[in-house]
N, C-alpha and C. Protein backbone atom coordinates (compact mmCIF):
# COMPACT_ATOMS: atom_id res chain seq x y z
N UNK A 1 15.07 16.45 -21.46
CA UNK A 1 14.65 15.24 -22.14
C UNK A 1 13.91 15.66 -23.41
N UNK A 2 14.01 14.63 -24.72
CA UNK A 2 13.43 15.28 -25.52
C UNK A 2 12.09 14.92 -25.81
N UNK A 3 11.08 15.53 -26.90
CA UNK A 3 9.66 15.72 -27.19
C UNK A 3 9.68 14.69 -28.52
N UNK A 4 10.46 14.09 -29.15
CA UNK A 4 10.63 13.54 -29.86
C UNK A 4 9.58 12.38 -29.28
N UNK A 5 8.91 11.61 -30.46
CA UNK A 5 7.81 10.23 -30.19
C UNK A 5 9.02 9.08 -30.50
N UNK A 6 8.17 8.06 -29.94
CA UNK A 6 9.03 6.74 -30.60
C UNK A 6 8.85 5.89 -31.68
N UNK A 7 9.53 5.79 -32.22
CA UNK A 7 10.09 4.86 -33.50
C UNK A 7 10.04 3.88 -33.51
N UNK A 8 10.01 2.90 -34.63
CA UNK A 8 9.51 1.38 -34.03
C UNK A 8 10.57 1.06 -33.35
N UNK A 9 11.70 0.57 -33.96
CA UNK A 9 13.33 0.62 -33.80
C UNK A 9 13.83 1.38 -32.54
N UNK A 10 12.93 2.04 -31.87
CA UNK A 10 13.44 3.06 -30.87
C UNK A 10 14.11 2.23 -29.32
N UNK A 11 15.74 2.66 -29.13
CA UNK A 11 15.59 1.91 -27.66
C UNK A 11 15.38 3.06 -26.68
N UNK A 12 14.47 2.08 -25.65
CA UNK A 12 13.82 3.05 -24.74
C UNK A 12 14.37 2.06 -23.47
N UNK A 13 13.90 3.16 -22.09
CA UNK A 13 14.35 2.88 -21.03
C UNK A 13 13.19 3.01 -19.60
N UNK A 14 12.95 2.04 -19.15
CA UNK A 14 11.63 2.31 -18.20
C UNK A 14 12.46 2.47 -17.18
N UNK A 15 11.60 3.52 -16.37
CA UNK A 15 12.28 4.09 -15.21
C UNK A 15 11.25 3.14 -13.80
N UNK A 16 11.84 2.79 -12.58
CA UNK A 16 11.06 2.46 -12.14
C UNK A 16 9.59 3.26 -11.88
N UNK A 17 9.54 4.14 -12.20
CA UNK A 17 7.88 4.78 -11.49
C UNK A 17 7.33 4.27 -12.85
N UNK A 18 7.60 3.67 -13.87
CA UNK A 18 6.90 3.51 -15.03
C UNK A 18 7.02 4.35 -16.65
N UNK A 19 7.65 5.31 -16.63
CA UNK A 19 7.72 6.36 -17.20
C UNK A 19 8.75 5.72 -17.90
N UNK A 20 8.65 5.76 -19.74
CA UNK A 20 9.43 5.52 -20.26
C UNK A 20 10.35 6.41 -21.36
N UNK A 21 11.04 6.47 -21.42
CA UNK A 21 12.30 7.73 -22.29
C UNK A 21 12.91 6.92 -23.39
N UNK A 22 13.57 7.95 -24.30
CA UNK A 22 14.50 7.28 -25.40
C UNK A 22 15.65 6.58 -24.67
N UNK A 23 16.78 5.75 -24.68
CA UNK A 23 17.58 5.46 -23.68
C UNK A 23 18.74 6.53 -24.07
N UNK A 24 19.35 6.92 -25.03
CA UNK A 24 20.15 7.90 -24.90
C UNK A 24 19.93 9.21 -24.17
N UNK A 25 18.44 10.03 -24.46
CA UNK A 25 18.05 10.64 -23.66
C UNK A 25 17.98 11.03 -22.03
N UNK A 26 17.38 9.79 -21.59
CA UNK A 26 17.20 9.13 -20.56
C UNK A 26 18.03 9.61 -19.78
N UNK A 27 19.37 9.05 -19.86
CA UNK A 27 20.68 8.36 -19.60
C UNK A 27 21.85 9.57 -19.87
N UNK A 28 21.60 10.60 -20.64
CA UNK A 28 21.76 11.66 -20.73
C UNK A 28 21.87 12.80 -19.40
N UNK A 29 19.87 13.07 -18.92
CA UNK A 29 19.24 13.22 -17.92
C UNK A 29 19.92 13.14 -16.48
N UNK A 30 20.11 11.78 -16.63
CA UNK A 30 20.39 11.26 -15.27
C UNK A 30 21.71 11.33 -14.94
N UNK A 31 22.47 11.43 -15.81
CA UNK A 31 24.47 12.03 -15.70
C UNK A 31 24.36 13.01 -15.10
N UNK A 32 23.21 14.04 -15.94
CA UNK A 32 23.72 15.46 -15.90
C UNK A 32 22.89 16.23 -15.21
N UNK A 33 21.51 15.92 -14.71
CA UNK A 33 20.94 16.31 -13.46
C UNK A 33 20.77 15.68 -12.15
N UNK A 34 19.88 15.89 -11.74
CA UNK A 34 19.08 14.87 -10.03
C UNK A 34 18.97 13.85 -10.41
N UNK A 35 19.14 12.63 -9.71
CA UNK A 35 18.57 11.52 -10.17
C UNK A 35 17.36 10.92 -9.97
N UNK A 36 16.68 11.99 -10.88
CA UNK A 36 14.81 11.73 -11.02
C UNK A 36 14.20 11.48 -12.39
N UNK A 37 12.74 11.49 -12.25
CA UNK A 37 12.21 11.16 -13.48
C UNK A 37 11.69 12.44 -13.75
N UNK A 38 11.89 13.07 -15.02
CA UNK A 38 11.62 14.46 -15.35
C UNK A 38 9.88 14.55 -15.45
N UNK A 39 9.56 13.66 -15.31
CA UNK A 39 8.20 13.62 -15.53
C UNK A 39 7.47 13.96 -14.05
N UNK A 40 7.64 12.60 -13.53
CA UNK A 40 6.97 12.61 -11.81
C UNK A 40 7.96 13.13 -10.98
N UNK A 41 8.99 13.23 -11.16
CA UNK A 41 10.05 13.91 -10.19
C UNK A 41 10.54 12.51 -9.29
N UNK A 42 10.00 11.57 -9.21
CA UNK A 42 10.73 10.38 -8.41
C UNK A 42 11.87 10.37 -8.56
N UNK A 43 12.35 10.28 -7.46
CA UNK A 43 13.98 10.23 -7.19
C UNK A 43 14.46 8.91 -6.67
N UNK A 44 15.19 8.71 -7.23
CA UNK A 44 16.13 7.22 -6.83
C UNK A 44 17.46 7.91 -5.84
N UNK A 45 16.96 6.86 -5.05
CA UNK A 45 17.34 7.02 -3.36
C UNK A 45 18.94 6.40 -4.06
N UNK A 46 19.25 5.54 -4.82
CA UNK A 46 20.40 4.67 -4.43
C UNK A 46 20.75 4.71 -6.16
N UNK A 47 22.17 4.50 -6.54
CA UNK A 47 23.08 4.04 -7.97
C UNK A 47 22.17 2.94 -8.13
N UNK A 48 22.22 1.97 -7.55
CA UNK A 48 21.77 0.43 -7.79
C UNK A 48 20.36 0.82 -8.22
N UNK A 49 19.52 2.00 -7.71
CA UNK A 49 18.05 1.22 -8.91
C UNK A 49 17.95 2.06 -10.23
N UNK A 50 18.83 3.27 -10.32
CA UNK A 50 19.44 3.41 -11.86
C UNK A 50 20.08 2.38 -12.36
N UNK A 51 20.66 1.69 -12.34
CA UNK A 51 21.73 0.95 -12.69
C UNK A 51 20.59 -0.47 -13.17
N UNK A 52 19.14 -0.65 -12.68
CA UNK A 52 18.09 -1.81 -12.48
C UNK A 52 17.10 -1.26 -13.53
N UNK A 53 17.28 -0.29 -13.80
CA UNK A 53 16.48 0.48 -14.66
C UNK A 53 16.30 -0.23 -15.68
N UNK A 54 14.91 -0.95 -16.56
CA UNK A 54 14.85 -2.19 -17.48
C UNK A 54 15.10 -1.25 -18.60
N UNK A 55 16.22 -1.94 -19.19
CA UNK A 55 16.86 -1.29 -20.85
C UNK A 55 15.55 -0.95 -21.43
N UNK A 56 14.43 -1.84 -21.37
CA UNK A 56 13.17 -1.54 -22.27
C UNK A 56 13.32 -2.38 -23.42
N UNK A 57 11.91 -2.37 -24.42
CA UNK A 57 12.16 -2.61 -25.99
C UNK A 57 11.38 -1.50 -26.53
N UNK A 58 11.41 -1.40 -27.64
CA UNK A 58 10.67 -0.78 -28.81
C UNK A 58 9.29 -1.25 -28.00
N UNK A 59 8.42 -0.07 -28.20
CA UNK A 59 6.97 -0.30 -27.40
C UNK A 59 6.14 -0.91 -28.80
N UNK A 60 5.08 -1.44 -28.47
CA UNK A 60 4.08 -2.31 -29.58
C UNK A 60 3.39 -1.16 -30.02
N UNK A 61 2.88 -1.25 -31.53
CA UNK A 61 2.40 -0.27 -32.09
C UNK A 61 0.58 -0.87 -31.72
């Protein structure tokens, strides 16, 4: 995942434990490793709560 900050314009992706990513990033991550949060390591038990994962918006400055 990358170290990159966010942009106003930035789409981001909240994971359920709270933890939020760029959505390309993100989504990247989760193809191509475990299906966890690189941060807390929470793992999604099931497709369906990736799939519930809130698109997000651009966070408030």
């Amino acid at each position: 995942v990358c170290l990159e900050s966010f942009e106003e314009d930035t789409l981001v992706r909240t994971l359920s434990c709270g933890h939020l990513f760029h959505r390309a990033c993100i989504d990247r991550w989760l193809l191509q490793k475990i299906a966890s949060c690189p941060l807390c390591r929470a793992e999604f038990s099931s497709k369906s709560k990736l799939e519930k994962a809130n698109p997000g918006s651009p966070p408030s400055a």
